[in-house]
Protein backbone atom coordinates (compact mmCIF):
# COMPACT_ATOMS: atom_id res chain seq x y z
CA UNK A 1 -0.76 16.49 -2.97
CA UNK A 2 3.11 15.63 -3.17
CA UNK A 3 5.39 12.85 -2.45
CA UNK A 4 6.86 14.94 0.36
CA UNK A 5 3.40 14.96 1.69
CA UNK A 6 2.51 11.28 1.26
CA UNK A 7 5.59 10.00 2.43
CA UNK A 8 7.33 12.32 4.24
CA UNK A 9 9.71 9.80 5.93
CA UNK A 10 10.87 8.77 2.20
CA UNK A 11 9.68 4.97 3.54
CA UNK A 12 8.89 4.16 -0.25
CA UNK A 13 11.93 6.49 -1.76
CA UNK A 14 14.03 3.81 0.47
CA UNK A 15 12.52 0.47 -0.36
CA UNK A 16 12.99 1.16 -3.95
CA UNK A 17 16.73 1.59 -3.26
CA UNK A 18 17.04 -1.21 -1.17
CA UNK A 19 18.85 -4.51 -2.96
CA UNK A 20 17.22 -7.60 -2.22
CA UNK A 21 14.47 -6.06 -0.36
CA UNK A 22 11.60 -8.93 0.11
CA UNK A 23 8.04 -8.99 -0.05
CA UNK A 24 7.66 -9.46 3.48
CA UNK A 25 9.10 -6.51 4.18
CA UNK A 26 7.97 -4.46 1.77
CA UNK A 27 4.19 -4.84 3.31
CA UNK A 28 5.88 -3.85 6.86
CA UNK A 29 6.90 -0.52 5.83
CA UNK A 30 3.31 -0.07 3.87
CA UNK A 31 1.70 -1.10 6.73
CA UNK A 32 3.75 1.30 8.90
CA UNK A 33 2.85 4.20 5.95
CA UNK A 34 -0.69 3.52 5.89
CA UNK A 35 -1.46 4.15 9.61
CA UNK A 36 0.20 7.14 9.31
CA UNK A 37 -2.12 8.60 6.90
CA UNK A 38 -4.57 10.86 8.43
CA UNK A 39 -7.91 10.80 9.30
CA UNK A 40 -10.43 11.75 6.54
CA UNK A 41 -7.97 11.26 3.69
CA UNK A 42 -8.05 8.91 0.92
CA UNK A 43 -5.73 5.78 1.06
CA UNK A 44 -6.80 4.99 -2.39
CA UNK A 45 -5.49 8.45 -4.04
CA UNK A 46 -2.62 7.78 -1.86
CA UNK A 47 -1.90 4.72 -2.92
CA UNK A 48 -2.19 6.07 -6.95
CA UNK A 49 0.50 8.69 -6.65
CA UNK A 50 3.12 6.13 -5.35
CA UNK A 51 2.31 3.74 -7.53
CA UNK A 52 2.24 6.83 -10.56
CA UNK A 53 6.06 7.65 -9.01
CA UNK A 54 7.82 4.41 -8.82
CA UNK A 55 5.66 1.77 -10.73
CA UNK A 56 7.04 2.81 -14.31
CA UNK A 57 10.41 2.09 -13.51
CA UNK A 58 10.41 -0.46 -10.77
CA UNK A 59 7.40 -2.55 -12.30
CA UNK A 60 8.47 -6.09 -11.14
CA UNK A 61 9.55 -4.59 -7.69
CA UNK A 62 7.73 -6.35 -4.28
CA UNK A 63 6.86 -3.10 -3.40
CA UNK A 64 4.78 -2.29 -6.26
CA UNK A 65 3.16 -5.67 -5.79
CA UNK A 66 2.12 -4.17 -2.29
CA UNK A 67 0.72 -1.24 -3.04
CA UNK A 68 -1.09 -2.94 -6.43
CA UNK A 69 -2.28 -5.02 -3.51
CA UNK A 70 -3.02 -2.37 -0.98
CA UNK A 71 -5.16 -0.33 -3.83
CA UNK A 72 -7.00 -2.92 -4.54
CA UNK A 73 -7.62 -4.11 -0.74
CA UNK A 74 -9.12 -0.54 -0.53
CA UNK A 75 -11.59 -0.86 -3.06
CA UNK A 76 -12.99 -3.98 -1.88
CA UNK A 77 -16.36 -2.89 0.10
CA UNK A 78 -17.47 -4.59 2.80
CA UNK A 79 -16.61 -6.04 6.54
CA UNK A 80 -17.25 -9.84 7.16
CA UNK A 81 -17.18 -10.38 10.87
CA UNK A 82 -18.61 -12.55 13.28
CA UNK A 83 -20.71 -15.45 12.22
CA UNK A 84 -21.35 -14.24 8.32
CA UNK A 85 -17.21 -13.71 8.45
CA UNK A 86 -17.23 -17.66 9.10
CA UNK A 87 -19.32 -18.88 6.63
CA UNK A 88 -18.63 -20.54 3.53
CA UNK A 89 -20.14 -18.62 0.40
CA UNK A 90 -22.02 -21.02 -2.16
């Protein structure tokens, strides 16, 4: 797997580039990425490769926050809904 093949539309090539980009923003276009990747792939692997291209040199950038974020909203296990999704732990 490639860059070209994980983001084909150069979404995270751009908001690297972009001055002043916010936070905000940055999780738009990573939410626009991720439901673009396809059935029965990884998000997690995904997620590792752009992270392994840009986080080295753009380490303080909102977008690496994101995807830090985003990798580690995939690894949590788990759905909460209804009632349980309510309740208070403790």
């Amino acid at each position: 797997m490639n860059m070209k093949q994980i983001d084909s539309r150069g979404l995270f090539e751009d908001s690297y580039l972009i001055e002043g980009i916010t936070e905000g923003e940055c999780r738009s276009i990573f939410l626009d990425w991720a439901i673009g990747i396809p059935v029965g792939q990884d998000p997690k692997a995904w997620i590792k490769i752009v992270l392994q291209q840009y986080q080295p040199k753009n380490p303080d950038h909102p977008m690496t926050k994101v995807l830090s974020e985003g990798l580690g909203a995939v690894n949590k296990k788990g759905r909460r809904g209804g009632r349980k999704g309510r309740e208070i732990d403790g």
